[in-house]
N, C-alpha and C. Protein backbone atom coordinates (compact mmCIF):
# COMPACT_ATOMS: atom_id res chain seq x y z
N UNK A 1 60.46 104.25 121.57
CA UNK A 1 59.70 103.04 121.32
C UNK A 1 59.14 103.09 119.91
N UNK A 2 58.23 101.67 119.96
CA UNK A 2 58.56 102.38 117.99
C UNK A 2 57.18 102.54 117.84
N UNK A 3 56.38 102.24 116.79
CA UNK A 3 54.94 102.71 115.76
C UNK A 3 54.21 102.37 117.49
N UNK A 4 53.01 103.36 117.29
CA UNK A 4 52.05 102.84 118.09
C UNK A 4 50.48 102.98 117.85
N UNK A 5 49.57 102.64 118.04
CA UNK A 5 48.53 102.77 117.66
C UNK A 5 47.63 101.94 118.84
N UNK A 6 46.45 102.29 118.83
CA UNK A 6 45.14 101.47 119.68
C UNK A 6 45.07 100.28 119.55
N UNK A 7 44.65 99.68 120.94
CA UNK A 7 45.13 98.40 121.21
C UNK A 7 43.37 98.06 120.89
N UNK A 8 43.25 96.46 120.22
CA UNK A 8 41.57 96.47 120.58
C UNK A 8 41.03 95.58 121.41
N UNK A 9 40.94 96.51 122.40
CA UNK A 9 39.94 96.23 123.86
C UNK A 9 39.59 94.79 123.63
N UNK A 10 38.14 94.59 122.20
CA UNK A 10 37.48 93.49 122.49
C UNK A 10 37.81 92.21 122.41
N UNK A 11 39.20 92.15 121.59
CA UNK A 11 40.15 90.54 122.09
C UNK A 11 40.93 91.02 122.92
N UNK A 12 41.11 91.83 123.98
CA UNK A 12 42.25 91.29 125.15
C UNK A 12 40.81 91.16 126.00
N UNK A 13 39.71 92.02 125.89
CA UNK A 13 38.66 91.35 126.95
C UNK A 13 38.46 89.59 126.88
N UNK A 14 37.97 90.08 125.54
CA UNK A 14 37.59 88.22 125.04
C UNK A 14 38.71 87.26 125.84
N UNK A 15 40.15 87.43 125.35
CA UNK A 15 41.47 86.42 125.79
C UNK A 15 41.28 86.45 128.01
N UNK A 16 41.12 87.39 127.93
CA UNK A 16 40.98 87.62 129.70
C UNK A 16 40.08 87.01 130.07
N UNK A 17 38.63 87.11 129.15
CA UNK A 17 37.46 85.96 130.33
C UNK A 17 37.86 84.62 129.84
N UNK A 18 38.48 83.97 128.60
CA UNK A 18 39.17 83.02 128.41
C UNK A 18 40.10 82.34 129.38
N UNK A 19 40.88 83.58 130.00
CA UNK A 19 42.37 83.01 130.76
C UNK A 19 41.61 82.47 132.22
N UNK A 20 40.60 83.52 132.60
CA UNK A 20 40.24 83.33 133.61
C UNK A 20 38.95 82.24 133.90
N UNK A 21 38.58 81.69 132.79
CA UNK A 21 37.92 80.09 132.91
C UNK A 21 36.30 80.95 133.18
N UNK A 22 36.10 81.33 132.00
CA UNK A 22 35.03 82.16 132.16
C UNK A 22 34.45 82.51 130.79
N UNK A 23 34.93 81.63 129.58
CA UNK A 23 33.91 81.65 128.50
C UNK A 23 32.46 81.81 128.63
N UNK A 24 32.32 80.95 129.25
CA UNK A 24 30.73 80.54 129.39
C UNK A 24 30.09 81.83 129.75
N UNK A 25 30.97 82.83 129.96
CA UNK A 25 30.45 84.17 130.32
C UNK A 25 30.16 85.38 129.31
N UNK A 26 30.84 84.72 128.15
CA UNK A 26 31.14 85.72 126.85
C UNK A 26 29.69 85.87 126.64
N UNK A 27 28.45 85.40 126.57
CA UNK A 27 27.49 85.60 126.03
C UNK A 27 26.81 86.61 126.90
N UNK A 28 27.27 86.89 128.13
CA UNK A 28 26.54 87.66 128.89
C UNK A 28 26.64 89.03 128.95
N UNK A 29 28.53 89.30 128.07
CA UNK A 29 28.95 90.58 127.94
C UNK A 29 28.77 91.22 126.43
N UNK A 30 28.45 91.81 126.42
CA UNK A 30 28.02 92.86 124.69
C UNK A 30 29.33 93.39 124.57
N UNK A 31 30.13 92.68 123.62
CA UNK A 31 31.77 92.79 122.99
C UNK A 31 31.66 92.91 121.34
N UNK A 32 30.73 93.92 121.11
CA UNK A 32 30.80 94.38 119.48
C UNK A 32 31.98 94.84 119.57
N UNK A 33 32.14 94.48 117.96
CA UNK A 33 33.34 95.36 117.09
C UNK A 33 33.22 97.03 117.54
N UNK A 34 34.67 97.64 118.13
CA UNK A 34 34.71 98.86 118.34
C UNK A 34 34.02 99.46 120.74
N UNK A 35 33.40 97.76 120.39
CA UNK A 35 33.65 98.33 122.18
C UNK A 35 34.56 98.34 122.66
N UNK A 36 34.92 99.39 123.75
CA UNK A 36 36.07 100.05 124.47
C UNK A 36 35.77 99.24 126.04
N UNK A 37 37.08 99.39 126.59
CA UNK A 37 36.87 98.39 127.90
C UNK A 37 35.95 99.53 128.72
N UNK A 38 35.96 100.74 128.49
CA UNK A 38 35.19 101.80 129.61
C UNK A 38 33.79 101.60 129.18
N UNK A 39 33.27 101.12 127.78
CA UNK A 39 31.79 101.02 127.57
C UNK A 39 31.33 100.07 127.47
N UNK A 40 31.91 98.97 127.19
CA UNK A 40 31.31 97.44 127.68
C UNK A 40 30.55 97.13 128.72
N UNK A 41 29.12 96.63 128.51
CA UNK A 41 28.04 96.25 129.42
C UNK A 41 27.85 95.18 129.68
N UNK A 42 26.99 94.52 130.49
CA UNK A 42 26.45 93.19 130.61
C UNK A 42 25.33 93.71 129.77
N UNK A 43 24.75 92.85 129.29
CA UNK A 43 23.85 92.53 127.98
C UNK A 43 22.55 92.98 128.81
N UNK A 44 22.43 92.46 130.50
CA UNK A 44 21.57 92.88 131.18
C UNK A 44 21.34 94.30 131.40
N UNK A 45 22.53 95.18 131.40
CA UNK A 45 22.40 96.79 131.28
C UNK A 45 22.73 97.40 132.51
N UNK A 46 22.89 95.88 133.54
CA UNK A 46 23.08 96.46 135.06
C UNK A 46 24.22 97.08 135.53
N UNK A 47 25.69 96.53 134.51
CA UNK A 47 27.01 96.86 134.89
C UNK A 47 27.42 97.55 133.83
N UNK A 48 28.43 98.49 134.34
CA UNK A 48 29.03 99.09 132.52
C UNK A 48 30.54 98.88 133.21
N UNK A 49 31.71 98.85 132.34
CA UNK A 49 32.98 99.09 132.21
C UNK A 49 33.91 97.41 132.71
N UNK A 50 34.67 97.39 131.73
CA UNK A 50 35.14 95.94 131.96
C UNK A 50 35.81 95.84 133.32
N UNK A 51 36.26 96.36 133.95
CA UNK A 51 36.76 96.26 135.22
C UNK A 51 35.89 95.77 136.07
N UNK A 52 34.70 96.44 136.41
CA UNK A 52 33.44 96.04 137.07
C UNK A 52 33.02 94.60 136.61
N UNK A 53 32.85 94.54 135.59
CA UNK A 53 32.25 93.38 134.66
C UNK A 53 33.14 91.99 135.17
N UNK A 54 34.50 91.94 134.86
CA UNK A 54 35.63 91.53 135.45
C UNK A 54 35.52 90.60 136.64
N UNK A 55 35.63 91.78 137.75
CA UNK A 55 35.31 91.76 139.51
C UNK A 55 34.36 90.52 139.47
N UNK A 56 32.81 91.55 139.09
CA UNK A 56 31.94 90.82 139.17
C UNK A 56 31.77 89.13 138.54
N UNK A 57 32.13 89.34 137.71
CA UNK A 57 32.36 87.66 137.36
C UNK A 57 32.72 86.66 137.65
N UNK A 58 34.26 87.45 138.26
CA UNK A 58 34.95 86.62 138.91
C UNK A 58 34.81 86.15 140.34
N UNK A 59 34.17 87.41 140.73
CA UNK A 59 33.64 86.67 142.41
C UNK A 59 32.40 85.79 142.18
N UNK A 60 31.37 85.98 141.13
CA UNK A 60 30.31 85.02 140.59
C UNK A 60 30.33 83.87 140.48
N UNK A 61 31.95 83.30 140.02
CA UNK A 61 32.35 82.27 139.54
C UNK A 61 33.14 81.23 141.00
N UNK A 62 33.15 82.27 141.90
CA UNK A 62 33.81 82.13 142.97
C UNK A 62 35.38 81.88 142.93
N UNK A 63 35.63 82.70 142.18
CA UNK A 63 37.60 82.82 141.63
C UNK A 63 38.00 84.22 142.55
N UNK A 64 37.18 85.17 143.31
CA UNK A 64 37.79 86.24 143.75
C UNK A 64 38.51 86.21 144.84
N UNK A 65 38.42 85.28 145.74
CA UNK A 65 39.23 85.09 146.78
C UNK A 65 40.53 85.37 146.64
N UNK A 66 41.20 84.72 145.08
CA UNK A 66 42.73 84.81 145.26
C UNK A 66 43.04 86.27 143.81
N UNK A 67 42.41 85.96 143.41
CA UNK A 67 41.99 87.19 142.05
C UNK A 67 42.30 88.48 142.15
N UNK A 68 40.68 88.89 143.31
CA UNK A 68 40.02 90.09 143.29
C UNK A 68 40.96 90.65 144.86
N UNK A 69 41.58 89.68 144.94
CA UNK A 69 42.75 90.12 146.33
C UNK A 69 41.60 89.86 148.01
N UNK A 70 43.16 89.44 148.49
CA UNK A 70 42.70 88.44 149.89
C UNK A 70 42.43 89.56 151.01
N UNK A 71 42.80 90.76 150.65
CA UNK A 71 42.44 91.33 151.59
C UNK A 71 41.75 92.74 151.30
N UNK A 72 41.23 93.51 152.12
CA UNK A 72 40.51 94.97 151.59
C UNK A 72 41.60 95.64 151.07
N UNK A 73 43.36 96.04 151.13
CA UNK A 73 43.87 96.53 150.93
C UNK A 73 44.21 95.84 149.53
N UNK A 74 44.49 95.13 149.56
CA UNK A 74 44.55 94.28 148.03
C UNK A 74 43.76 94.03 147.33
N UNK A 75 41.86 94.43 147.60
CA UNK A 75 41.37 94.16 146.70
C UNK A 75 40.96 95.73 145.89
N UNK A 76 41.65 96.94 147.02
CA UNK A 76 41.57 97.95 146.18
C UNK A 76 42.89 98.66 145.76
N UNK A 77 44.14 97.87 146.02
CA UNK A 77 45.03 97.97 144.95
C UNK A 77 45.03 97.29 143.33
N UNK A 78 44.02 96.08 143.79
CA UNK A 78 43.84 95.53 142.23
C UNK A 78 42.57 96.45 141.55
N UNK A 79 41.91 96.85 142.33
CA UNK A 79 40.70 97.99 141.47
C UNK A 79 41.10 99.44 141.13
N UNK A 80 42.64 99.62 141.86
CA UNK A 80 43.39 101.00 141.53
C UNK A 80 43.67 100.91 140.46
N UNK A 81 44.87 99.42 139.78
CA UNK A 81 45.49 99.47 139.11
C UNK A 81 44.86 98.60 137.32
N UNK A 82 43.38 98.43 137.72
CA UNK A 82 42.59 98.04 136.72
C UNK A 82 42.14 98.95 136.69
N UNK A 83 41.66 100.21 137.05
CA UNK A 83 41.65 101.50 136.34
C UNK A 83 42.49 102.21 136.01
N UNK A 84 43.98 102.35 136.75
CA UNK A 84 45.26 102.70 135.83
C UNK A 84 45.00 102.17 134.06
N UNK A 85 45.31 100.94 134.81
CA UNK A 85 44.96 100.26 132.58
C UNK A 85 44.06 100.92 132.18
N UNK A 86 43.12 101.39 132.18
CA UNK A 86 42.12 101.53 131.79
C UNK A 86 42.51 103.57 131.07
N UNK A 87 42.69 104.10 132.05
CA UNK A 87 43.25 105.13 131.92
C UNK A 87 44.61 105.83 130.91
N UNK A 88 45.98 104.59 131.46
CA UNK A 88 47.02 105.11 131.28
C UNK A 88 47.45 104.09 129.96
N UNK A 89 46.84 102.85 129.81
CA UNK A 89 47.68 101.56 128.75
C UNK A 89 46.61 101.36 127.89
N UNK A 90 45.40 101.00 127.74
CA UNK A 90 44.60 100.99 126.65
C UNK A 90 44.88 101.25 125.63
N UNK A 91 45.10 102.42 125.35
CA UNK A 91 45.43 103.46 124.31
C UNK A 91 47.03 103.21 124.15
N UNK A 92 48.14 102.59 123.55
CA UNK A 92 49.34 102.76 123.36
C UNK A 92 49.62 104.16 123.30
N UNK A 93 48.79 105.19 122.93
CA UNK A 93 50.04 106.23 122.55
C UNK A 93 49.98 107.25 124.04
N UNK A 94 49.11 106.90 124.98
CA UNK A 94 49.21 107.06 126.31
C UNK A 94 50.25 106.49 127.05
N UNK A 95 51.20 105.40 126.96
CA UNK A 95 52.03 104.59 127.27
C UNK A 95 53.11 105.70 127.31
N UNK A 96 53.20 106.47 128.11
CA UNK A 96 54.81 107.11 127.88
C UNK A 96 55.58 106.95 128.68
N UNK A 97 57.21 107.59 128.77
CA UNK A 97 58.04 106.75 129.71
C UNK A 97 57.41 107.58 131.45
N UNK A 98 56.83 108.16 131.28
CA UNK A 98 57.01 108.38 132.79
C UNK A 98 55.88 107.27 133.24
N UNK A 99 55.02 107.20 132.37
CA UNK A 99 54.02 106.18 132.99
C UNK A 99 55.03 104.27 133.20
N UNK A 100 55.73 104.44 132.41
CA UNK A 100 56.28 102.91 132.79
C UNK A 100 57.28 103.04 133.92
N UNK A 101 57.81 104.56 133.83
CA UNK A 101 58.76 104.67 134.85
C UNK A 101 57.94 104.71 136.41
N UNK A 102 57.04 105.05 136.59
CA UNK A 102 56.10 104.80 137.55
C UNK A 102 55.86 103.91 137.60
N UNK A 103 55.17 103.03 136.68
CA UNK A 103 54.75 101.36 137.22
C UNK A 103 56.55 100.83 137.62
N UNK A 104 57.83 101.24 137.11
CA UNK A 104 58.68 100.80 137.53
C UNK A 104 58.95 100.78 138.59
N UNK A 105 58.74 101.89 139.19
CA UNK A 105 59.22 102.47 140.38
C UNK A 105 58.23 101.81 141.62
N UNK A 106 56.78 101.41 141.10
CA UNK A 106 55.78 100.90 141.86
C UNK A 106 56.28 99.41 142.17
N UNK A 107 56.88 98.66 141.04
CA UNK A 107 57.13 97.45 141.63
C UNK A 107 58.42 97.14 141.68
N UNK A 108 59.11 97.71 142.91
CA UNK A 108 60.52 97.59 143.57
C UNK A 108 60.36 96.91 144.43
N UNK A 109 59.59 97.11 145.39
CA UNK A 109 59.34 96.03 146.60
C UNK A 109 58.20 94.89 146.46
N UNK A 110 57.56 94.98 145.23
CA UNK A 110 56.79 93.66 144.88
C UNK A 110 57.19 92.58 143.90
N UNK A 111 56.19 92.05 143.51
CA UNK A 111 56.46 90.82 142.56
C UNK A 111 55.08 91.14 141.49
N UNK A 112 54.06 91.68 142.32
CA UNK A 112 52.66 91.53 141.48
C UNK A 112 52.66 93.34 141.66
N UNK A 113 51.63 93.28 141.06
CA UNK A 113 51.15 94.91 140.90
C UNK A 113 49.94 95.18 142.39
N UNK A 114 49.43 94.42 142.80
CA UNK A 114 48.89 94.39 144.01
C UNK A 114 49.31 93.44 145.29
N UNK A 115 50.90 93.43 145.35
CA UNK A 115 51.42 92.59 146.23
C UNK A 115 52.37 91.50 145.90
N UNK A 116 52.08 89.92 146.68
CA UNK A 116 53.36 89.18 146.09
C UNK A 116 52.52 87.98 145.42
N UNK A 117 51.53 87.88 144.82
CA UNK A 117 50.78 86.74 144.49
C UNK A 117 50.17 87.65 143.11
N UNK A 118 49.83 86.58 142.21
CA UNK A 118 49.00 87.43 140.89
C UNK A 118 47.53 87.54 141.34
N UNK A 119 47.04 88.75 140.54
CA UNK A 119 45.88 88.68 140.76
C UNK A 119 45.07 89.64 139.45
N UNK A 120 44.04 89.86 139.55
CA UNK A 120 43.44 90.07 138.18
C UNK A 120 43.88 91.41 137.25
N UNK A 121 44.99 92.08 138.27
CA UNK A 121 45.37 93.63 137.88
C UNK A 121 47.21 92.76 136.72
N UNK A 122 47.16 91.54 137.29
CA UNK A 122 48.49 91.32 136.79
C UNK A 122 48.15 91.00 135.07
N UNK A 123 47.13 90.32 134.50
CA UNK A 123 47.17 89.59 133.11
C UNK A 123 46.36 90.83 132.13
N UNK A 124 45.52 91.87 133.12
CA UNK A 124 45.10 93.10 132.31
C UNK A 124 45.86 93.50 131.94
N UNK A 125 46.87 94.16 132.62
CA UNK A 125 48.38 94.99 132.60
C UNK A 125 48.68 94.51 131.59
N UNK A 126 49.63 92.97 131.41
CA UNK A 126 50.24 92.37 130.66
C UNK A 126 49.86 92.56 129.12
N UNK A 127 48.45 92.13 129.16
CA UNK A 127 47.80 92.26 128.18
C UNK A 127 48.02 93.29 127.19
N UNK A 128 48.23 94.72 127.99
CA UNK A 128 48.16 96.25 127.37
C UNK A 128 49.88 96.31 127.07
N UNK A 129 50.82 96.29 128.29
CA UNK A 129 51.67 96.49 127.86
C UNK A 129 52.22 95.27 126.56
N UNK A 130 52.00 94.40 126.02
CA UNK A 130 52.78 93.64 125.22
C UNK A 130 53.12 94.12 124.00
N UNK A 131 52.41 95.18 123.70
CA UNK A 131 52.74 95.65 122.07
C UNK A 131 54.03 96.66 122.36
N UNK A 132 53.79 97.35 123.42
CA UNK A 132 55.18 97.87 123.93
C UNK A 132 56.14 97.95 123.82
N UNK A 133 56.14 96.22 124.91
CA UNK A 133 57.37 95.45 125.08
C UNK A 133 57.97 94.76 123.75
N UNK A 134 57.14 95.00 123.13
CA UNK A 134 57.49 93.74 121.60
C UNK A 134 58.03 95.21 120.32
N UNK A 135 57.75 96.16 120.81
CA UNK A 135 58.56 97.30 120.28
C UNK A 135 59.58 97.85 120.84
N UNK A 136 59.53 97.52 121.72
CA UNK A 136 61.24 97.90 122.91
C UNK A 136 62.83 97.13 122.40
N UNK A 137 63.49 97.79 122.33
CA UNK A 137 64.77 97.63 122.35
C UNK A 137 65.10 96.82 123.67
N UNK A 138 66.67 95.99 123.54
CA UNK A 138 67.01 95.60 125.00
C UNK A 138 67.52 96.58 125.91
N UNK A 139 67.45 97.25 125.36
CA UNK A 139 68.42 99.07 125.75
C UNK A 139 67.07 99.15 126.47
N UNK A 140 65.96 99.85 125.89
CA UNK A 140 64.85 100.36 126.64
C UNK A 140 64.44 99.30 127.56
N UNK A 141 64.55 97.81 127.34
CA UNK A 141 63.55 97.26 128.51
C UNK A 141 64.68 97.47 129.35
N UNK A 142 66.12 97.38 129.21
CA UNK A 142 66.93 97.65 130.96
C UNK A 142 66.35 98.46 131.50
N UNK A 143 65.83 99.64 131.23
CA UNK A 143 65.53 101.06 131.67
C UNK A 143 64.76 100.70 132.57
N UNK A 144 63.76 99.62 132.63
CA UNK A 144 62.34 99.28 133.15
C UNK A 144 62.62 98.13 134.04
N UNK A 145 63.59 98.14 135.15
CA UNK A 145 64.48 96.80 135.40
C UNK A 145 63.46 95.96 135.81
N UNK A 146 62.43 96.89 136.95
CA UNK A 146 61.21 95.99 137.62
C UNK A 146 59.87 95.81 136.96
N UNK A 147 59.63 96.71 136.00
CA UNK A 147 58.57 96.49 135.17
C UNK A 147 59.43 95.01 134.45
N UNK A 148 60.02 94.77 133.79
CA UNK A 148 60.49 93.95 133.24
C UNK A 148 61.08 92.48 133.72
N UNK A 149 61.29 92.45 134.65
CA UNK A 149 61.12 91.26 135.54
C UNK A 149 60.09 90.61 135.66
N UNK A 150 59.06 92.01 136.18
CA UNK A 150 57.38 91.50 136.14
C UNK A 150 56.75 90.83 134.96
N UNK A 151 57.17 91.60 133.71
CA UNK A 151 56.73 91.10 132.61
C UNK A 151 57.17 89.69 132.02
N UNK A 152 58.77 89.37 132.25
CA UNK A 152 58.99 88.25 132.44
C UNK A 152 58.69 87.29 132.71
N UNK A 153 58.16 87.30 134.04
CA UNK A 153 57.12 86.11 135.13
C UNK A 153 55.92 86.39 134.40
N UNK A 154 55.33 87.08 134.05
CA UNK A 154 53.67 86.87 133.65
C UNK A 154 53.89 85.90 132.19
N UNK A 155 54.80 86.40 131.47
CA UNK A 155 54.47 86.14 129.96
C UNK A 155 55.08 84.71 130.02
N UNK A 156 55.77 83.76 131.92
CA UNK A 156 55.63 82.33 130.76
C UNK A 156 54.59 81.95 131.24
N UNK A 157 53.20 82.64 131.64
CA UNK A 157 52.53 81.62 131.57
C UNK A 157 51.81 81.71 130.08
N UNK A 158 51.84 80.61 129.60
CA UNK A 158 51.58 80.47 128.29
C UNK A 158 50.01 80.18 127.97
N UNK A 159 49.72 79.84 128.80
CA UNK A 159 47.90 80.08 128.40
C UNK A 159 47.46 81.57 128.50
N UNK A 160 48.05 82.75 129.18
CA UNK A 160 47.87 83.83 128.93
C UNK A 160 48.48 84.65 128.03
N UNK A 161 49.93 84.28 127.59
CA UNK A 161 50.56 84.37 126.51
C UNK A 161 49.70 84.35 125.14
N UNK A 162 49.07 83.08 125.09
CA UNK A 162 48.39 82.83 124.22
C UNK A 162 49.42 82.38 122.56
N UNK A 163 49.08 83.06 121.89
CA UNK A 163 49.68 83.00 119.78
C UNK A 163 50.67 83.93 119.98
N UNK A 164 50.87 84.78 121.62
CA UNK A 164 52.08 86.10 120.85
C UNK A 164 53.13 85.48 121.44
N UNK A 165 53.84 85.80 120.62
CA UNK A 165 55.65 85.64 121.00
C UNK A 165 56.57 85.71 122.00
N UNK A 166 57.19 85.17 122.69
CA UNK A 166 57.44 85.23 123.80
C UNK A 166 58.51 86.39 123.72
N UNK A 167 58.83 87.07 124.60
CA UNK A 167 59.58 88.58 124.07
C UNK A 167 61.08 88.26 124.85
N UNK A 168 62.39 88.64 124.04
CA UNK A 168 63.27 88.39 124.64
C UNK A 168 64.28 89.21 125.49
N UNK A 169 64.19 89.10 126.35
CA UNK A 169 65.48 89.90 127.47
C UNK A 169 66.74 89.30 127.72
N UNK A 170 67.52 90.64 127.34
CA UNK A 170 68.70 90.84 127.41
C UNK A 170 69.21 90.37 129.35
N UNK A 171 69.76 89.37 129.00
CA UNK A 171 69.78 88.97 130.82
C UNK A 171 71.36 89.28 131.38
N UNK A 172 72.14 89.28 130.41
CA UNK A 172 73.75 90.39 130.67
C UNK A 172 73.81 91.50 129.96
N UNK A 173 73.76 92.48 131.02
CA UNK A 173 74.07 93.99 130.40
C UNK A 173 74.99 93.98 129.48
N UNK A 174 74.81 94.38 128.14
CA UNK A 174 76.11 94.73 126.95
C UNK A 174 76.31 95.57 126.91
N UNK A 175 76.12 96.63 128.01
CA UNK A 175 77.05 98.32 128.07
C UNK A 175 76.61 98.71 129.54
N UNK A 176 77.38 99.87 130.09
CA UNK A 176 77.25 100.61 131.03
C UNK A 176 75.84 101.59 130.99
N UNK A 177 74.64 101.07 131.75
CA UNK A 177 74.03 102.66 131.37
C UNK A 177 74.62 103.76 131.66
N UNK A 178 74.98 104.08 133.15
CA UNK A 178 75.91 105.19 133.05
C UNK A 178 76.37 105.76 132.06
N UNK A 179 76.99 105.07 131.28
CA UNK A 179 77.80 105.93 130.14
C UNK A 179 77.18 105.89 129.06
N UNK A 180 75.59 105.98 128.58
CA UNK A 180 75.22 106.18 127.66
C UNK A 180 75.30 107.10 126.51
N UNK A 181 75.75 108.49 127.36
CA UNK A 181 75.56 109.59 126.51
C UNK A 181 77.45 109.52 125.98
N UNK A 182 78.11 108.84 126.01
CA UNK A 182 79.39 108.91 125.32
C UNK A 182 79.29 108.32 124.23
């Protein structure tokens, strides 16, 4: 994959309470230059880490029903995999192939990262992986058949898309993987 470097937290936070119809909320979260999604507070001091911050907002706003996931098992696969991000994609140079080969391997039998509907673990994700994907070869995204499908479906929605580029996939294989190493 190619150059990588730190992603900054405080516009994919900013673009996320945006996507999720939740400006009116920006004033409540302390998003200085150089905050990290793990140290971001409410201004009140009561919550720390954007994931929490997130949740909470979103059930505030009364958006968690379909969001924060419809059921207990889904609402702590979306709090698994919003601390995955948090952990494993933040940081690009944490991004390595076993970690995508895992989220690959995670969504074989889904569509979303917490099931078959989006929910707030799907536009975080997106968010982190895009510098990635926008450094990937069509060679490397085959590799990622179901990560890349996924990424597909998220990125047309274009209000979460936002100013970046829509990324292009190779949709007929132009070689055998099998026979790569010849």
């Amino acid at each position: 994959m190619g150059a990588v470097g730190k992603l900054d937290d405080v516009e994919v936070m900013k673009r996320l309470l945006k996507y999720f119809g939740l400006t009116d909320c920006l004033n409540l979260v302390n998003l200085s230059k150089g905050t990290s999604m793990k140290d971001v507070k409410l201004k009140t001091g009561d919550l720390q880490g954007f994931n929490y911050i997130l949740i909470e907002l979103v059930n505030t706003k009364g958006l968690g029903l379909n969001l924060s996931g419809r059921s207990a098992e889904q609402r702590a696969l979306v709090q698994q995999w919003l601390q995955y991000n948090i952990l494993h994609l933040t940081d690009k140079t944490s991004i390595t192939e076993y970690v995508l080969k895992e989220m690959d391997s995670y969504l074989v039998p889904c569509t979303f990262f917490a099931g078959h509907n989006l929910t707030l673990a799907d536009p975080v994700i997106y968010l982190s992986l895009y510098p990635v994907f926008l450094d990937m070869s069509f060679q490397e995204k085959e590799k990622y058949h179901n990560l890349s499908r996924w990424f597909r479906l998220i990125q047309e929605d274009s209000e979460l898309r936002g100013k970046n580029k829509k990324i292009a996939f190779q949709s007929i294989p132009l070689y055998n993987s099998t026979n790569l190493s010849h």
